[in-house]
N, C-alpha and C. Protein backbone atom coordinates (compact mmCIF):
# COMPACT_ATOMS: atom_id res chain seq x y z
N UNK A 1 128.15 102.38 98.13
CA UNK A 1 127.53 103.46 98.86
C UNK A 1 126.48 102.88 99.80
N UNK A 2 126.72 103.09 101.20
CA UNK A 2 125.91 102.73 101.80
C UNK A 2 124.41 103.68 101.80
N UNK A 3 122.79 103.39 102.00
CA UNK A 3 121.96 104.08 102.09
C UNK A 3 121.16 103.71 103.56
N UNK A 4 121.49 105.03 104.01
CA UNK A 4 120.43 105.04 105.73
C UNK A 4 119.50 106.12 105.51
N UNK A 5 118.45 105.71 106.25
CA UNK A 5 117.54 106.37 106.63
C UNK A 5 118.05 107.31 106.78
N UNK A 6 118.84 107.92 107.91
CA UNK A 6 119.57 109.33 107.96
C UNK A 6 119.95 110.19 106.68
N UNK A 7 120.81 109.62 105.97
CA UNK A 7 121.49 109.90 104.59
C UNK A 7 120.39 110.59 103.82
N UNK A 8 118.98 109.49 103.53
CA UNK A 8 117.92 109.74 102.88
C UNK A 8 116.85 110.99 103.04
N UNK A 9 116.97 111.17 104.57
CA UNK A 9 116.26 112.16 105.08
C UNK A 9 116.80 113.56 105.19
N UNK A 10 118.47 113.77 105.04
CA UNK A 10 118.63 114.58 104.88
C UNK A 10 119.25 115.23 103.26
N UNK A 11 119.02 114.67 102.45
CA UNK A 11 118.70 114.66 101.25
C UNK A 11 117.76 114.98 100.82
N UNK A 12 116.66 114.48 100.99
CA UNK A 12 115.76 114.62 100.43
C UNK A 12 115.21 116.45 101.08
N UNK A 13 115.93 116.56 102.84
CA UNK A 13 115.44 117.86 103.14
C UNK A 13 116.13 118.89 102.60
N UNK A 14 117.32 118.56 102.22
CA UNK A 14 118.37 119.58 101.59
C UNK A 14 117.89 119.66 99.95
N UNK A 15 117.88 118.86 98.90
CA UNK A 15 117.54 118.94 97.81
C UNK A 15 115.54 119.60 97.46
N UNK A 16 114.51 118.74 98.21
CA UNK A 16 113.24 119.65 98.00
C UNK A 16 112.62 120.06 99.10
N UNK A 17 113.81 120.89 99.93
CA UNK A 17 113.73 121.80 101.26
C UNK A 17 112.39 121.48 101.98
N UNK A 18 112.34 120.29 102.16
CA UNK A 18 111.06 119.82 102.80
C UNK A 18 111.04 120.22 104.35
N UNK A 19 109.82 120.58 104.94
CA UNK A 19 109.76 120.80 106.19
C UNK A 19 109.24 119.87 107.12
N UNK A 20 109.19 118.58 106.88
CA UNK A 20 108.77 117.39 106.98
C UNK A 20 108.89 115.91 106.09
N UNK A 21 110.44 115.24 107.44
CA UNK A 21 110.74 113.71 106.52
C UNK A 21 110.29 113.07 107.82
N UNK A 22 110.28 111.74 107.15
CA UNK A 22 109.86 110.49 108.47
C UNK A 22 110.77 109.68 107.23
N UNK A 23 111.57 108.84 107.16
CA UNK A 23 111.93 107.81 106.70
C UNK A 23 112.23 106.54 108.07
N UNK A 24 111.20 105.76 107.55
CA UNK A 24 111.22 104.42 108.30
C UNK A 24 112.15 103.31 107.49
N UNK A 25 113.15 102.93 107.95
CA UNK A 25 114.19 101.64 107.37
C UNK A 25 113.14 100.02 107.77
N UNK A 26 112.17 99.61 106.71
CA UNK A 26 111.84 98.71 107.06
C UNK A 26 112.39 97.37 106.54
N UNK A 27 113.38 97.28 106.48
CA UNK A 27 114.86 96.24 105.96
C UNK A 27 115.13 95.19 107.29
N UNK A 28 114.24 93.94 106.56
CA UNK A 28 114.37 92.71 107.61
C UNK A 28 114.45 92.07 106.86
N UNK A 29 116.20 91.52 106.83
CA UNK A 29 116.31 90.30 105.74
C UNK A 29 116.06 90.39 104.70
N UNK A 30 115.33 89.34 104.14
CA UNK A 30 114.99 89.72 102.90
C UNK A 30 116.06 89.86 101.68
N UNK A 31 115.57 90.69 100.60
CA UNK A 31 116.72 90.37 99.76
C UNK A 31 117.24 92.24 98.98
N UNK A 32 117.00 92.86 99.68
CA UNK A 32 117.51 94.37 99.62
C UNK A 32 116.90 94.91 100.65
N UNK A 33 117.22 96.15 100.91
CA UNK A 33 116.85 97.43 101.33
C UNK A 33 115.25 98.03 101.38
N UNK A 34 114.92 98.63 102.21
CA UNK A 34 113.45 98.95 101.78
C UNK A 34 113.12 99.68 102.87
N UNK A 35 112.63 101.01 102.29
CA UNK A 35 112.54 102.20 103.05
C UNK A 35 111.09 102.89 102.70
N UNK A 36 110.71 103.39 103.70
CA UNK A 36 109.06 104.00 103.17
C UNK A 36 109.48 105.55 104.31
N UNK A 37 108.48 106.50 103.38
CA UNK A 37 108.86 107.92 103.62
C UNK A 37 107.67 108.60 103.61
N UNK A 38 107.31 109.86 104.24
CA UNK A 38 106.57 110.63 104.36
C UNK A 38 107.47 112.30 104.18
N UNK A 39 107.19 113.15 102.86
CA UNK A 39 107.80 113.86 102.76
C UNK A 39 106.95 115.05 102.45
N UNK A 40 107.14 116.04 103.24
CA UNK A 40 106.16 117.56 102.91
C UNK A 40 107.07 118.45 102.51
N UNK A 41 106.90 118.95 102.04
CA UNK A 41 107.51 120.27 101.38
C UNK A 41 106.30 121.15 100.11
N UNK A 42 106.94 122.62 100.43
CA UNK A 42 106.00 122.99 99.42
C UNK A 42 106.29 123.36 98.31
N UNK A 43 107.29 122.94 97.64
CA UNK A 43 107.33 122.38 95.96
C UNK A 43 106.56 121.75 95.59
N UNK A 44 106.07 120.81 96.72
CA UNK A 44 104.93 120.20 95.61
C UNK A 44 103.10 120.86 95.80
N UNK A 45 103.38 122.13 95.78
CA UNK A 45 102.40 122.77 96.02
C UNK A 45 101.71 122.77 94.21
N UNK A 46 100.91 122.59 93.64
CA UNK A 46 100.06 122.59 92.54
C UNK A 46 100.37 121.55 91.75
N UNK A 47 101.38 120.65 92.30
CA UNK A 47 101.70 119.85 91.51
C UNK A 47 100.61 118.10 91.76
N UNK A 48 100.84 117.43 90.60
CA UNK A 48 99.85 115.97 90.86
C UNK A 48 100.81 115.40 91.16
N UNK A 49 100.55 114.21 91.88
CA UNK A 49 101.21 113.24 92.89
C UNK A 49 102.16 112.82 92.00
N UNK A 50 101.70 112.83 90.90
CA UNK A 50 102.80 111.94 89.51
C UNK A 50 104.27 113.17 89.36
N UNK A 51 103.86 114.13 89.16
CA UNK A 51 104.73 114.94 89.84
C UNK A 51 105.47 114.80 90.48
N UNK A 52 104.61 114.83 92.05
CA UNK A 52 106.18 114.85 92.89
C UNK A 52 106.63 114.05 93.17
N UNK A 53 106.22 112.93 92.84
CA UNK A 53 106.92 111.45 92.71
C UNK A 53 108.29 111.30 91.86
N UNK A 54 108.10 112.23 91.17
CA UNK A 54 109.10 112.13 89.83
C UNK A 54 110.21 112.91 90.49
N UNK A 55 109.51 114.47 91.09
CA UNK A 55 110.61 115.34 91.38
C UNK A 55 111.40 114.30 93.04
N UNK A 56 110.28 113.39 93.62
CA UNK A 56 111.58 112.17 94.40
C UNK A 56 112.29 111.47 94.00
N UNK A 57 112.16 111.01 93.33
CA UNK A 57 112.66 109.82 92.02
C UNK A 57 113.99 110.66 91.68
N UNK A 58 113.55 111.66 90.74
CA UNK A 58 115.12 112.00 90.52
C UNK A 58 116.08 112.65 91.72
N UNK A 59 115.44 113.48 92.50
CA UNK A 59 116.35 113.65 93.88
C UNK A 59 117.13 112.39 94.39
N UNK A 60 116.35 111.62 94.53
CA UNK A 60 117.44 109.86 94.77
C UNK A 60 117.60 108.86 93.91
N UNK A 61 117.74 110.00 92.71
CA UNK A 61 118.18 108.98 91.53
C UNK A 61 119.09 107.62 91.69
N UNK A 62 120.72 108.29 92.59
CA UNK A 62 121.52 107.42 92.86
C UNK A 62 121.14 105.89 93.95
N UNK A 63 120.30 106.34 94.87
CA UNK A 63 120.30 105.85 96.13
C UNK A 63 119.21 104.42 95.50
N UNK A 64 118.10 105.31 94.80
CA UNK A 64 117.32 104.14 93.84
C UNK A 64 117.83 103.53 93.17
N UNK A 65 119.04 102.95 92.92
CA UNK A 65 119.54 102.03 92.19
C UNK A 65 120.18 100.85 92.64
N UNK A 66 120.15 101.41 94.46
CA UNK A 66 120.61 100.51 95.05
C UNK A 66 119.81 99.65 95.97
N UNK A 67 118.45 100.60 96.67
CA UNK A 67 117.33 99.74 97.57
C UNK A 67 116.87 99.43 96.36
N UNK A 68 116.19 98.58 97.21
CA UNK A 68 115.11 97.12 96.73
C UNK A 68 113.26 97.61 96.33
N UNK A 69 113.12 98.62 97.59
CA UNK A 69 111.92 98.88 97.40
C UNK A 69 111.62 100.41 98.28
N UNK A 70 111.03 101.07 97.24
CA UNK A 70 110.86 102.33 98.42
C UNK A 70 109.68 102.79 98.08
N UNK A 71 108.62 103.26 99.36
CA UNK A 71 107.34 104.10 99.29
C UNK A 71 107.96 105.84 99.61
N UNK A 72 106.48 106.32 99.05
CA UNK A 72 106.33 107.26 99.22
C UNK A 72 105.05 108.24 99.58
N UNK A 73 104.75 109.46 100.25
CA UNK A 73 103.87 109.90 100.80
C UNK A 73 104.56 111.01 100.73
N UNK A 74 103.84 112.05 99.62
CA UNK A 74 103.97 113.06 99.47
C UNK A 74 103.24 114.53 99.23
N UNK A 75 103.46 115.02 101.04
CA UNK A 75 102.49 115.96 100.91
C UNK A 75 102.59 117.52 100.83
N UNK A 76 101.55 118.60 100.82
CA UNK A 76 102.43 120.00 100.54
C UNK A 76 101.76 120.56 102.10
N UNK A 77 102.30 121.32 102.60
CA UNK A 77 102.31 121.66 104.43
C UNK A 77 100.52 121.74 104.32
N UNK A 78 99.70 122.29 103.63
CA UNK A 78 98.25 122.48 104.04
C UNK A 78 97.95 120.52 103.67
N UNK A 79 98.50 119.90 103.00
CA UNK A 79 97.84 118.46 103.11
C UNK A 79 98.55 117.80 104.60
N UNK A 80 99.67 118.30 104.72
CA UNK A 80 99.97 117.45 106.44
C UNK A 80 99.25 118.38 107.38
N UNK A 81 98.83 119.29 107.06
CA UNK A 81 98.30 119.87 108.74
C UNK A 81 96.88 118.89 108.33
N UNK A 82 96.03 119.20 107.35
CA UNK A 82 94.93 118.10 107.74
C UNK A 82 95.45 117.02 107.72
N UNK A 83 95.89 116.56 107.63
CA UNK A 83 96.13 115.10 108.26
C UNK A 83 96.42 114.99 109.76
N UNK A 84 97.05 115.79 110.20
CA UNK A 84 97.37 115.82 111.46
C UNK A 84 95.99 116.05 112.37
N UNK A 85 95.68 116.67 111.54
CA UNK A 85 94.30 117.19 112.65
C UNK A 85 93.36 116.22 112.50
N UNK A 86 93.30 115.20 111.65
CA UNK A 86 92.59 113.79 111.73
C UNK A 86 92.44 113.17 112.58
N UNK A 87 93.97 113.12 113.09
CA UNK A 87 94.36 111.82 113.22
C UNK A 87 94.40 112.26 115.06
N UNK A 88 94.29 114.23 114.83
CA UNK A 88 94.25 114.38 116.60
C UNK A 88 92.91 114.14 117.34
């Protein structure tokens, strides 16, 4: 099974109906795969980071068995609008 960025992002938007993916493929050489993500949705609204880490984890249960290394950044829509407005 191949895993792309594409694949990942729309997975992850279809399974925890997120309204916000960024998956960056940062896979240079090296010795697997390795992808870092920014994912909002508001499932993870009351939940602790350990949480929705878990509820990512098992959404790409399969796909994690095959990269090498993957981040995560997981926020609920009121933690990405401040951020956004930080950073404007």
């Amino acid at each position: 099974m191949a895993v792309t960025a594409e694949s990942l992002e729309k997975k992850i938007r279809d399974e925890l109906q997120a309204t916000h993916v960024e998956v960056l493929d940062e896979t240079a050489g090296g010795c697997g795969q390795k992808f870092s993500t920014v994912i909002v949705s508001e499932k993870f609204e009351g939940k602790p980071l350990l949480q929705r880490h878990r509820m990512v984890n098992a959404c790409l249960e399969e796909e994690l068995k095959i990269i090498h290394a993957f981040s995560m950044k997981t926020l609920t829509p009121a933690d990405w609008t401040k951020r956004q407005e930080k950073s404007s």
